[in-house]
N, C-alpha and C. Protein backbone atom coordinates (compact mmCIF):
# COMPACT_ATOMS: atom_id res chain seq x y z
N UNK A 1 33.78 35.51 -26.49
CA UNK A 1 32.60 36.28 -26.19
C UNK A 1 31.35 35.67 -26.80
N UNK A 2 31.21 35.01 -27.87
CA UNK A 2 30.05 34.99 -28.67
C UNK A 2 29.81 33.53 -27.82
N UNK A 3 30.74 32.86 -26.94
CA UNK A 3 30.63 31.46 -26.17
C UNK A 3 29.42 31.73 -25.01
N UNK A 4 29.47 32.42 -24.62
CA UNK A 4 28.93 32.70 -23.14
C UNK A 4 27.18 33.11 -23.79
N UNK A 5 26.77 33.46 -24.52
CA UNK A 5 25.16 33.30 -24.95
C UNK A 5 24.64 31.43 -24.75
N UNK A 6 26.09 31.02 -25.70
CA UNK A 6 25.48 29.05 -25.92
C UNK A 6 25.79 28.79 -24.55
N UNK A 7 26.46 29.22 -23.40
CA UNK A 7 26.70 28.67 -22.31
C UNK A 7 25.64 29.12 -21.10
N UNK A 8 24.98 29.97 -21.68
CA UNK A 8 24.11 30.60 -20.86
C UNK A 8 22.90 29.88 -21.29
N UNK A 9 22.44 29.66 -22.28
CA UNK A 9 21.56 29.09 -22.87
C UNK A 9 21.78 27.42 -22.33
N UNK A 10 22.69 26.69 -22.46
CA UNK A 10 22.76 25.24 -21.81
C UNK A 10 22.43 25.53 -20.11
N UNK A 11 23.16 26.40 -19.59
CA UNK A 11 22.89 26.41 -18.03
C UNK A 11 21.25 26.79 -17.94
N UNK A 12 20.64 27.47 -18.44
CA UNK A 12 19.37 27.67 -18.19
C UNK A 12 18.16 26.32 -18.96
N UNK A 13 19.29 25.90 -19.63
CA UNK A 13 18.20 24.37 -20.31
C UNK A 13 17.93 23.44 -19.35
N UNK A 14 19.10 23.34 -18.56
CA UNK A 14 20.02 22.43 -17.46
C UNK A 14 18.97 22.80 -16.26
N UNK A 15 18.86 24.19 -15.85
CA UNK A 15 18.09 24.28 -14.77
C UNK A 15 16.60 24.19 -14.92
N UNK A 16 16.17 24.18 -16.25
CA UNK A 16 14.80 24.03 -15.99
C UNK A 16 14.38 22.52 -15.85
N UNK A 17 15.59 21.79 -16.92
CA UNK A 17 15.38 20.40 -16.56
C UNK A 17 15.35 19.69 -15.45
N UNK A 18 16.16 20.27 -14.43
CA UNK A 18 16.21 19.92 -13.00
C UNK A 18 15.43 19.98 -12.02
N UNK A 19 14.83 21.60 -12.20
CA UNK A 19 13.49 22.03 -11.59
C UNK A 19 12.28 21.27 -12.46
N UNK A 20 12.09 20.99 -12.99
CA UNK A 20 10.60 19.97 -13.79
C UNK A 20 10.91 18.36 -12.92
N UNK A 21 12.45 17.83 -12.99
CA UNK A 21 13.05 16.41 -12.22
C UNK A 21 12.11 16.54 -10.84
N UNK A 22 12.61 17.63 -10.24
CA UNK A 22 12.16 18.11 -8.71
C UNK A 22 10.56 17.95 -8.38
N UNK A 23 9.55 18.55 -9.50
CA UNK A 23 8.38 18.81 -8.62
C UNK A 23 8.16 17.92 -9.00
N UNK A 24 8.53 16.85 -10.21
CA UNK A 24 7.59 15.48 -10.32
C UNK A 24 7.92 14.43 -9.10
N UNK A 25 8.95 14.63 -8.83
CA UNK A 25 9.28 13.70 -7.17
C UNK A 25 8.71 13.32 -6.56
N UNK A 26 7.88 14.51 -5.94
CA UNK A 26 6.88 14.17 -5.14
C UNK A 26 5.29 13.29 -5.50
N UNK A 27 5.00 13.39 -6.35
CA UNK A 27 3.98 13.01 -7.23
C UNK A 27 3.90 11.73 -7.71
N UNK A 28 4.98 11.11 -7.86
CA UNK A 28 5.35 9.83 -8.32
C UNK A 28 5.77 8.37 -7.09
N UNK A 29 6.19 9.47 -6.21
CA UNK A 29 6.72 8.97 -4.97
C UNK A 29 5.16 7.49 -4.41
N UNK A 30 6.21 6.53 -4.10
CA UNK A 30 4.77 5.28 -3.31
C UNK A 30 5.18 5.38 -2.46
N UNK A 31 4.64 5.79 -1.50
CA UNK A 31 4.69 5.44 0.47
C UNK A 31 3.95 4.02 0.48
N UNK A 32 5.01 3.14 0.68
CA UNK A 32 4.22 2.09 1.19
C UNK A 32 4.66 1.92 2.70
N UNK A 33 4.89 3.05 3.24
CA UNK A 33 5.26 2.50 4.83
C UNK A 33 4.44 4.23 5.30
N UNK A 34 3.24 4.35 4.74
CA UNK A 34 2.18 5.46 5.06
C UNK A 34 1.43 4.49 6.10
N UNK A 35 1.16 5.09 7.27
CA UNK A 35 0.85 4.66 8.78
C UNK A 35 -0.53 3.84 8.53
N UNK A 36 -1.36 4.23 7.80
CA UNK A 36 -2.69 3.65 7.26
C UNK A 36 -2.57 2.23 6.98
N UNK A 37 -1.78 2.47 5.47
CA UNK A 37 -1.12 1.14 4.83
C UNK A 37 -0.66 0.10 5.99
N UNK A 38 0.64 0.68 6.68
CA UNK A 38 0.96 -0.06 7.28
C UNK A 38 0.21 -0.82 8.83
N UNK A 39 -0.74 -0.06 9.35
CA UNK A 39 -1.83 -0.48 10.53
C UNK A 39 -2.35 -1.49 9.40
N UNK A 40 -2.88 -1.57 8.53
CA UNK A 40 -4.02 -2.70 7.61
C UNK A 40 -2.72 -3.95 7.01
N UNK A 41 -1.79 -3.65 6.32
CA UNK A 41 -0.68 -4.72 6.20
C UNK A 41 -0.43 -5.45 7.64
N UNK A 42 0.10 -4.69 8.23
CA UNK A 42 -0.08 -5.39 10.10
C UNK A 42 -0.84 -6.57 10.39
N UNK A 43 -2.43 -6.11 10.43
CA UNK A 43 -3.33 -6.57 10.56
C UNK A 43 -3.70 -7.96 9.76
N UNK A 44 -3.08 -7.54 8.51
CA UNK A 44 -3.30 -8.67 7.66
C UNK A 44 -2.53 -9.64 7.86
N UNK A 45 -1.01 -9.61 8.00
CA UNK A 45 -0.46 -10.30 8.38
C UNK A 45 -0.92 -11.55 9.61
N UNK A 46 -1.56 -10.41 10.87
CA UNK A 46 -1.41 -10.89 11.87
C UNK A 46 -2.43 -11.80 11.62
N UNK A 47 -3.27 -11.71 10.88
CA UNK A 47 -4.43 -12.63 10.54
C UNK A 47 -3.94 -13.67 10.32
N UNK A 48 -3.03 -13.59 9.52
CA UNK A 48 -2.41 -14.97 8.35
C UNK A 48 -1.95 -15.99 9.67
N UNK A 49 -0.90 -15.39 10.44
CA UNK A 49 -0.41 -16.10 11.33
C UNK A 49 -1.59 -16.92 12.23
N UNK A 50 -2.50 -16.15 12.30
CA UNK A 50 -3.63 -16.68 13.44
C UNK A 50 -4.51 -17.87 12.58
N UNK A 51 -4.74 -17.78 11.31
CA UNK A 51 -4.98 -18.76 10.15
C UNK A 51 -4.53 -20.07 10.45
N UNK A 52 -3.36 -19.91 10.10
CA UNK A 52 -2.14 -20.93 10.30
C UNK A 52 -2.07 -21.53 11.86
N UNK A 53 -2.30 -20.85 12.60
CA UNK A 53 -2.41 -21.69 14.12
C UNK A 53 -3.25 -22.05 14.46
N UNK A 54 -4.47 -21.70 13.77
CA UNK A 54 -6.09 -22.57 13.98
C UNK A 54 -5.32 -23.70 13.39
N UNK A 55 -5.03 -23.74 12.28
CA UNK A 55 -4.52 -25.00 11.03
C UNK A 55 -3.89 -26.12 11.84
N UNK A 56 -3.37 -25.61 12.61
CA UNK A 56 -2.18 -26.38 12.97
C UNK A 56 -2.81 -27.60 14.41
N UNK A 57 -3.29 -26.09 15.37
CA UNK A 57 -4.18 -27.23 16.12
C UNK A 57 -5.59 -28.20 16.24
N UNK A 58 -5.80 -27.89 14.90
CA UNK A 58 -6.77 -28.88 14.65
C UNK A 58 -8.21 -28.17 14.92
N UNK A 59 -8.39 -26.28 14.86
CA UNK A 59 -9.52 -26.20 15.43
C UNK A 59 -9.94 -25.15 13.97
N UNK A 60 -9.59 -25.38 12.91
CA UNK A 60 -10.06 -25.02 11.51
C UNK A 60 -9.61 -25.94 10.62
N UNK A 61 -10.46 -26.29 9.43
CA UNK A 61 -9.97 -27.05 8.04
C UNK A 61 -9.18 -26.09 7.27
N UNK A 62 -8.68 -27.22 6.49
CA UNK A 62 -7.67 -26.11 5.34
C UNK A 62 -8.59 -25.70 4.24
N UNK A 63 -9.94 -26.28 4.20
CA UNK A 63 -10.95 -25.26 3.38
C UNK A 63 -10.89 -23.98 3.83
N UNK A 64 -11.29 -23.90 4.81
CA UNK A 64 -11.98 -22.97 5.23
C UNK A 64 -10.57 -22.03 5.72
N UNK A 65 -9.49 -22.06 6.01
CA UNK A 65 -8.27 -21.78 5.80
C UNK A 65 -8.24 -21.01 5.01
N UNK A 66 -8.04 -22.02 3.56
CA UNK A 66 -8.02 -21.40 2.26
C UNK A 66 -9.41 -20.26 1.75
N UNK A 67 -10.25 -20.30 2.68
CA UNK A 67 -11.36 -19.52 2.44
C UNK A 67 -11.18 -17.89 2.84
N UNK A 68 -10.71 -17.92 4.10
CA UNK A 68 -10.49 -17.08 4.74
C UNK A 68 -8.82 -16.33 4.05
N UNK A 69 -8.15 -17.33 3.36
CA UNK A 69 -6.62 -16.61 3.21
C UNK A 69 -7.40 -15.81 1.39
N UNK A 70 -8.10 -16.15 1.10
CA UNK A 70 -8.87 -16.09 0.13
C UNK A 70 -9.11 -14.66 0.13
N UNK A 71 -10.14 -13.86 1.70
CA UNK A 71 -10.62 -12.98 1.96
C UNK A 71 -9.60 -11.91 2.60
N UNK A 72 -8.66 -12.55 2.99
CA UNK A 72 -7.43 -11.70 3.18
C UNK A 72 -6.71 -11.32 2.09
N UNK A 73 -6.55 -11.93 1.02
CA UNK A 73 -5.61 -11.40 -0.64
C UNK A 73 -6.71 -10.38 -0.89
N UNK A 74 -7.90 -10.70 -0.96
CA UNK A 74 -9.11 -9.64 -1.84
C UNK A 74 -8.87 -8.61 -0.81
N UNK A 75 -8.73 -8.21 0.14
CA UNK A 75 -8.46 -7.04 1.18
C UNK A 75 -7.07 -6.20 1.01
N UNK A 76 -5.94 -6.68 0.53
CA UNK A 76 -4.92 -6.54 0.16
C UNK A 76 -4.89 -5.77 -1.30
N UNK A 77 -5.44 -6.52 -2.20
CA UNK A 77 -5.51 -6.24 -3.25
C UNK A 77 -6.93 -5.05 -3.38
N UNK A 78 -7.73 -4.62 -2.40
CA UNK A 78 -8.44 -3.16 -2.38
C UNK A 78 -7.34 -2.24 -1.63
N UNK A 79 -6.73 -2.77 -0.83
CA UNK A 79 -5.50 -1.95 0.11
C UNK A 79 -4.90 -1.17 -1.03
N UNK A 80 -3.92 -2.08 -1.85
CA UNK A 80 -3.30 -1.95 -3.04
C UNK A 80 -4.24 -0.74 -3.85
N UNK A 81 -5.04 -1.23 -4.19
CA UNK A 81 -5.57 -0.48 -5.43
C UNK A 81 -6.27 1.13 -4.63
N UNK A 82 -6.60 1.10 -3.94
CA UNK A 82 -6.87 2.61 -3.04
C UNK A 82 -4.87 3.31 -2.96
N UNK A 83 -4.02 2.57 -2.35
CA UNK A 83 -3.40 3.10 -2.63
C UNK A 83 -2.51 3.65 -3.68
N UNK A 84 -3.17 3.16 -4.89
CA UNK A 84 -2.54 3.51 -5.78
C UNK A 84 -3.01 4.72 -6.24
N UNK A 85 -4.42 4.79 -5.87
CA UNK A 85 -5.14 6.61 -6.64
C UNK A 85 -4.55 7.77 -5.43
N UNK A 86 -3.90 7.64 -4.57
CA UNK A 86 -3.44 8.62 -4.08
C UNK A 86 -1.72 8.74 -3.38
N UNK A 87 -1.44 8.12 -4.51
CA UNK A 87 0.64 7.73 -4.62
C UNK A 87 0.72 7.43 -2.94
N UNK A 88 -0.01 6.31 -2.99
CA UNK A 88 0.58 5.23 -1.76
C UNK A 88 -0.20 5.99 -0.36
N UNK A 89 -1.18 6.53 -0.26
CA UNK A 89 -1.72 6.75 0.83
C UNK A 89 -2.86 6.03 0.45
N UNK A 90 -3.95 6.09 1.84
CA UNK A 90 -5.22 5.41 1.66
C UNK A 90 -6.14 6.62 2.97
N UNK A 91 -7.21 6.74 2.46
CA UNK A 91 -7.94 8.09 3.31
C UNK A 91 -8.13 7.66 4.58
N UNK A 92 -8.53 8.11 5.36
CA UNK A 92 -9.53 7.63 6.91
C UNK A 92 -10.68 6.55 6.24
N UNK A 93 -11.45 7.12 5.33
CA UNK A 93 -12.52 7.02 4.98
C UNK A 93 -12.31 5.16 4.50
N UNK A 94 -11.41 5.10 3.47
CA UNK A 94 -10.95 3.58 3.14
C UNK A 94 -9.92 3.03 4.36
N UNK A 95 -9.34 3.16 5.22
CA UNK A 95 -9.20 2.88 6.11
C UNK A 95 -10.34 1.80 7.38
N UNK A 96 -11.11 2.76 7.22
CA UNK A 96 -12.45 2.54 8.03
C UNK A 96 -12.63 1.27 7.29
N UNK A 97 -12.91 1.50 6.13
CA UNK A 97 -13.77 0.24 5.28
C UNK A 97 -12.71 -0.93 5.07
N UNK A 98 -11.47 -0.48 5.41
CA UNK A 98 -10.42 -2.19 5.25
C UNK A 98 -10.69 -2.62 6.79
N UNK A 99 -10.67 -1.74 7.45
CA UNK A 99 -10.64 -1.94 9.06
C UNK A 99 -12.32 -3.09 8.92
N UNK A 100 -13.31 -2.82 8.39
CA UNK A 100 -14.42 -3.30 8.97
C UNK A 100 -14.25 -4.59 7.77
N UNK A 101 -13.65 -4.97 6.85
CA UNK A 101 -13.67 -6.00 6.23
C UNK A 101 -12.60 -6.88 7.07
N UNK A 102 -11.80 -6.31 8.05
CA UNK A 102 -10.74 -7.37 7.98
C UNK A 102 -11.55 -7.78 9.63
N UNK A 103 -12.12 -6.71 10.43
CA UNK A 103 -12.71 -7.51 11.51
C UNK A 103 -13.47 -8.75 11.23
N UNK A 104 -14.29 -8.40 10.01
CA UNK A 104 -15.39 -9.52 9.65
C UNK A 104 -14.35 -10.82 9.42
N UNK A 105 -13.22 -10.86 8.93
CA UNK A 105 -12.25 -12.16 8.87
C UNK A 105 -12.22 -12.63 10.33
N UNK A 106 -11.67 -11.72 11.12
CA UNK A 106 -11.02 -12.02 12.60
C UNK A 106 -11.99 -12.21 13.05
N UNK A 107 -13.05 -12.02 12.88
CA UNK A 107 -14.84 -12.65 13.73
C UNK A 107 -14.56 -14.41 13.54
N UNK A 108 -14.56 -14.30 11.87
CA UNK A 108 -14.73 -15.43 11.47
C UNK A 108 -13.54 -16.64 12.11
N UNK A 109 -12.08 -15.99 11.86
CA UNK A 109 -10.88 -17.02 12.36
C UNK A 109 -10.95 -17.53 14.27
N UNK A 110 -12.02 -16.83 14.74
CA UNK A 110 -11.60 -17.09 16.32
C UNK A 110 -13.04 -18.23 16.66
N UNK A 111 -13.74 -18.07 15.43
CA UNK A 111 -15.26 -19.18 15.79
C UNK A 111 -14.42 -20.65 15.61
């Protein structure tokens, strides 16, 4: 009899520990495959490839290559860091603004 207080007392230690495990879950959680992220990773990519095939046929230098792969990491690395203040999402609002930095690349890779 005097068992079942300490056993009651561990099961209720047990459940609060579990329930505190639970709501931090969500909070901690990185979406890096959040639709935002992933439209601007896309994009970046697809850049890289288009980089590399100017390179190849002779209708960009590897300066200017390296200039442009340059302006694609710094886009990545604001991607990155926006998504980090809101556990792996990125707003409309920074969206917009990766969207209009990475056109200004793709202006530049098709001259």
């Amino acid at each position: 009899m005097r068992r079942l207080p300490v056993y009651l007392a561990a099961l209720a230690t047990l459940t609060l520990a579990f329930a505190g495990t639970a709501s931090a879950t969500p909070r901690s959680h990185w979406d890096a495959t959040h639709p935002r992220r992933a439209e601007v990773n896309h994009r970046l990519s697809n850049q890289d490839r288009r980089i590399h095939q100017e390179v190849r046929e002779g209708d960009m230098s590897h300066r200017e290559a390296a200039r442009l792969h340059r302006d694609d990491r710094q886009i990545r690395g604001e991607e990155r860091a926006m998504a980090s203040q809101d556990n792996g999402h990125i707003t409309r609002a920074e969206d917009h603004a990766l969207n209009q930095q990475e056109n200004h690349v793709s202006r530049q890779i098709g001259q």
